[in-house]
Protein backbone atom coordinates (compact mmCIF):
# COMPACT_ATOMS: atom_id res chain seq x y z
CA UNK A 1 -75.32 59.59 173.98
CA UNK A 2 -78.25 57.28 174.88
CA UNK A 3 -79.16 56.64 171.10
CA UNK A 4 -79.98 53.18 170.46
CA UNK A 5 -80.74 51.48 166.91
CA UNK A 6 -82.21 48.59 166.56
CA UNK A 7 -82.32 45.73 163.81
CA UNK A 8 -82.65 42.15 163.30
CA UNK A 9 -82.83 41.33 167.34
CA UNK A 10 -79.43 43.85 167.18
CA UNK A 11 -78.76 46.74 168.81
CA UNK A 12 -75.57 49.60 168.70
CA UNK A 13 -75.43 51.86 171.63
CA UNK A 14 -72.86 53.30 173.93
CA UNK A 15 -71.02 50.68 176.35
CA UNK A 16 -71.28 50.78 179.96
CA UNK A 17 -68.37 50.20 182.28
CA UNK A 18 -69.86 46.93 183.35
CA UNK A 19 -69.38 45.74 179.61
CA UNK A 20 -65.67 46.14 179.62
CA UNK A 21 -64.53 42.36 180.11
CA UNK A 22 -67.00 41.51 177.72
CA UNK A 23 -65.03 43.99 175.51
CA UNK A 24 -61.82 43.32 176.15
CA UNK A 25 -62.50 39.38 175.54
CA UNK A 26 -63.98 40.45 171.80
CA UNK A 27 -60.89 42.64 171.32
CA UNK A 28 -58.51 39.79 172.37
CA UNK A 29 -59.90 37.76 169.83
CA UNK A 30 -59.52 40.17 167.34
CA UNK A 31 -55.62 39.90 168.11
CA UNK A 32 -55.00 36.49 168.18
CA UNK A 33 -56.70 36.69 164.52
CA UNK A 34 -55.08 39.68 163.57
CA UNK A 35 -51.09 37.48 164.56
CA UNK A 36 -53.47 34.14 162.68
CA UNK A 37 -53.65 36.19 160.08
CA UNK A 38 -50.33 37.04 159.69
CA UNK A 39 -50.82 40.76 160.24
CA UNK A 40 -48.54 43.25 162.45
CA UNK A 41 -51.99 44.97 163.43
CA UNK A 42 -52.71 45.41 167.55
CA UNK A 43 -49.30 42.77 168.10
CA UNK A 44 -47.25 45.73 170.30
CA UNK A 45 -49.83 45.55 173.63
CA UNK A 46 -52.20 47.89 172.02
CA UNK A 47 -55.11 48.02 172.52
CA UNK A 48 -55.24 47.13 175.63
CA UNK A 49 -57.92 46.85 179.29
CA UNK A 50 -56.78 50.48 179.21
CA UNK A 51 -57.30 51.88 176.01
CA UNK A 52 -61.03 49.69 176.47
CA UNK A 53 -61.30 51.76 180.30
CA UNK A 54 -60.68 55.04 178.60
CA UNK A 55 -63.07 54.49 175.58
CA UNK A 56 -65.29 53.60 177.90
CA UNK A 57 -65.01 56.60 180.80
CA UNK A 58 -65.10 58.98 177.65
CA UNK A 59 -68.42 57.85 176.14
CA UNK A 60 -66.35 56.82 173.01
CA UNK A 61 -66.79 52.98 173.51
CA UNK A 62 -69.70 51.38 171.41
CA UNK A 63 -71.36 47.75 171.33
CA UNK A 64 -73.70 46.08 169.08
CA UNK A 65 -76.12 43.20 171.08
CA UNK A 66 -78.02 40.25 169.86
CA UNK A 67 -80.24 39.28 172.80
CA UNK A 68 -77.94 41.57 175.32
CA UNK A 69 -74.66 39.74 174.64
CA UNK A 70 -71.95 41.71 173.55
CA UNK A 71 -70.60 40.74 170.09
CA UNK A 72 -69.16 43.60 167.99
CA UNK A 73 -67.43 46.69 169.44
CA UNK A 74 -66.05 49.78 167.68
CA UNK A 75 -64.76 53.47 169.22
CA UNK A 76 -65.99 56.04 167.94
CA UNK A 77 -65.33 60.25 168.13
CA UNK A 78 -66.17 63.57 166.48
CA UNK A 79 -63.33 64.91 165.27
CA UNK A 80 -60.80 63.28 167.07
CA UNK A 81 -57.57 62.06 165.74
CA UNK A 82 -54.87 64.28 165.88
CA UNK A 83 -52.98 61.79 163.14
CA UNK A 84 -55.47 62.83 160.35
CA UNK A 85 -54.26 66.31 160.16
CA UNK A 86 -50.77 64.50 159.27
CA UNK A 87 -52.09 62.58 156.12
CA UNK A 88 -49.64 62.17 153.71
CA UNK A 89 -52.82 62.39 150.77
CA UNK A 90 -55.85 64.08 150.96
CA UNK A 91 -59.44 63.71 152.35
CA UNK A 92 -62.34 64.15 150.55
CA UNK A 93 -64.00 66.70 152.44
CA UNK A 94 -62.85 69.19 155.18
CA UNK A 95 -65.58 68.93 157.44
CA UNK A 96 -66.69 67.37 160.73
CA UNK A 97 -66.53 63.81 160.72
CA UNK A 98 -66.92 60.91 162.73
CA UNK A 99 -63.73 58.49 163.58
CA UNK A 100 -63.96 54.72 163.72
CA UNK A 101 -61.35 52.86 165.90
CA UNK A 102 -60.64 49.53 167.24
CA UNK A 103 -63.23 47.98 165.46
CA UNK A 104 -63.65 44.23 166.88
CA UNK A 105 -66.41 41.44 166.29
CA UNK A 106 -66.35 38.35 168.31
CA UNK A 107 -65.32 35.07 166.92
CA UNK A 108 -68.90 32.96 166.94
CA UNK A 109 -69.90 35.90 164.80
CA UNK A 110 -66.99 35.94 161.85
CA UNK A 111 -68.11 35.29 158.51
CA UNK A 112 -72.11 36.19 159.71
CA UNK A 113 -72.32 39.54 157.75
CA UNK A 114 -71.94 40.71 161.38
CA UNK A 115 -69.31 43.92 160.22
CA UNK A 116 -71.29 45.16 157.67
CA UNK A 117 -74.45 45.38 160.04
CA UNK A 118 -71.77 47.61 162.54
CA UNK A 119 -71.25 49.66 159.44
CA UNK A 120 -75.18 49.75 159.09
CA UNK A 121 -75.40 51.20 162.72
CA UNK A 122 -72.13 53.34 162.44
CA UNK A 123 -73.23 55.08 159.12
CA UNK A 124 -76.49 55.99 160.55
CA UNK A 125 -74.84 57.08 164.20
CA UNK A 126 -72.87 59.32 161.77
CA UNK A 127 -76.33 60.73 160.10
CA UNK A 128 -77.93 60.87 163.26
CA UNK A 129 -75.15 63.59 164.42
CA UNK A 130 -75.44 65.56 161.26
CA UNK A 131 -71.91 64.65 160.29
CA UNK A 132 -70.75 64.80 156.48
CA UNK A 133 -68.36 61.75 156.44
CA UNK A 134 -66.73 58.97 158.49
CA UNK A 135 -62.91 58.31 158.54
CA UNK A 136 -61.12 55.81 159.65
CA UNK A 137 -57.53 53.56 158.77
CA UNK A 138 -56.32 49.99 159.32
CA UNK A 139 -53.23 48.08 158.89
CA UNK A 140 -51.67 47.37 154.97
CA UNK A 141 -52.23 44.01 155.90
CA UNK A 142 -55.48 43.59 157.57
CA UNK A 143 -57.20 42.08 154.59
CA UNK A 144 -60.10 41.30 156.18
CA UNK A 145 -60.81 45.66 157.15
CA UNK A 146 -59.08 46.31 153.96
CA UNK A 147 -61.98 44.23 151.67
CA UNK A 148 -64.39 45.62 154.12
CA UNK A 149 -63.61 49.20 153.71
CA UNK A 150 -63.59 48.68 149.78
CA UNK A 151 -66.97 46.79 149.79
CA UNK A 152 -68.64 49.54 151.47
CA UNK A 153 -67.35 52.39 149.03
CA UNK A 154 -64.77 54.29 151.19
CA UNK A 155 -62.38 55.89 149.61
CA UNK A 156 -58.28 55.53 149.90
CA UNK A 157 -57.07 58.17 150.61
CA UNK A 158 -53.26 58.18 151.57
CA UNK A 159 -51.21 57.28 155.03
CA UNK A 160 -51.28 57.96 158.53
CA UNK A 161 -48.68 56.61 161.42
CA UNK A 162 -49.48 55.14 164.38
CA UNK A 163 -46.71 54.07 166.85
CA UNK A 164 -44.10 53.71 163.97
CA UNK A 165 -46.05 52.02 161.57
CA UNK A 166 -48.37 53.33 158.65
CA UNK A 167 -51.82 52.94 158.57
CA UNK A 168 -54.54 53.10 155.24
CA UNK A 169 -56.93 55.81 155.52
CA UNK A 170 -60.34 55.56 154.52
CA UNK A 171 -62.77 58.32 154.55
CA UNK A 172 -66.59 57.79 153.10
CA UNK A 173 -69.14 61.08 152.57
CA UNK A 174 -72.22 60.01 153.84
């Protein structure tokens, strides 16, 4: 998609291959804070340059820009997570929805308001496709998604696995 939003000398649009070491760097950081922080999340080699390459070859791979630097990245895809048909709980609606992954901003920009702007752009990419609600899941100890996710009114709604461990899963009806 060539959709671009705009606000506050921001913009959210697809990545370009060219952006990927710009990504990867913002994801790294993410990391190292997750293991600060204490958390298990993204400490077994995922993500990784490849998960980034892929995102990025399948037009999944988004970034947010203030004055063309890269400093927030997310993944996002219509109805594509094979692990949400294996909640253990229920969704709120059984529609098409949008999926947000790897969501990453970089460190200069923690503690900025910086994630609820993404949410901003990814709520209204969501609208823009006609889809009823957004899902998405983090790590039981990823405090930092986990206040996020509750501050922007989505909804608990059980537990999903990813590569042995279980995941919170969020949905929000837009």
């Amino acid at each position: 998609m060539s959709e671009q939003y705009a606000s506050k000398n921001f913009v959210f649009r697809p990545a370009v291959a060219c952006e990927a070491p710009a990504v990867w760097a913002i994801l790294q950081q993410a990391i190292a804070r997750r293991k600060a922080d204490g958390s298990a999340q993204w400490q077994d080699g995922y993500p990784n340059p490849e998960v980034v390459g892929g995102d990025l070859a399948g037009g999944s791979g988004y970034v947010m820009l203030h004055h063309n630097q890269v400093v927030a990245y997310c993944a996002l895809k219509v109805n594509d997570e094979p692990e949400y048909a294996r909640l253990q709980g229920s969704w709120l609606t059984r529609g098409d929805f949008l999926v947000v992954h790897r969501v990453a901003l970089a460190d200069a920009w923690i503690g900025k308001g910086l994630s609820h702007l993404l949410f901003d752009f990814i709520e209204d990419h969501a609208r823009s496709l006609r889809l009823p609600s957004i899902k998405a899941d983090t790590n039981f100890d990823n405090t930092a998604m986990l206040r996020l996710f509750e501050k922007r009114n989505y909804h608990h709604c059980g537990t999903v696995w990813f590569r042995g461990s279980p995941r919170r899963a969020y949905e929000k009806v837009l």
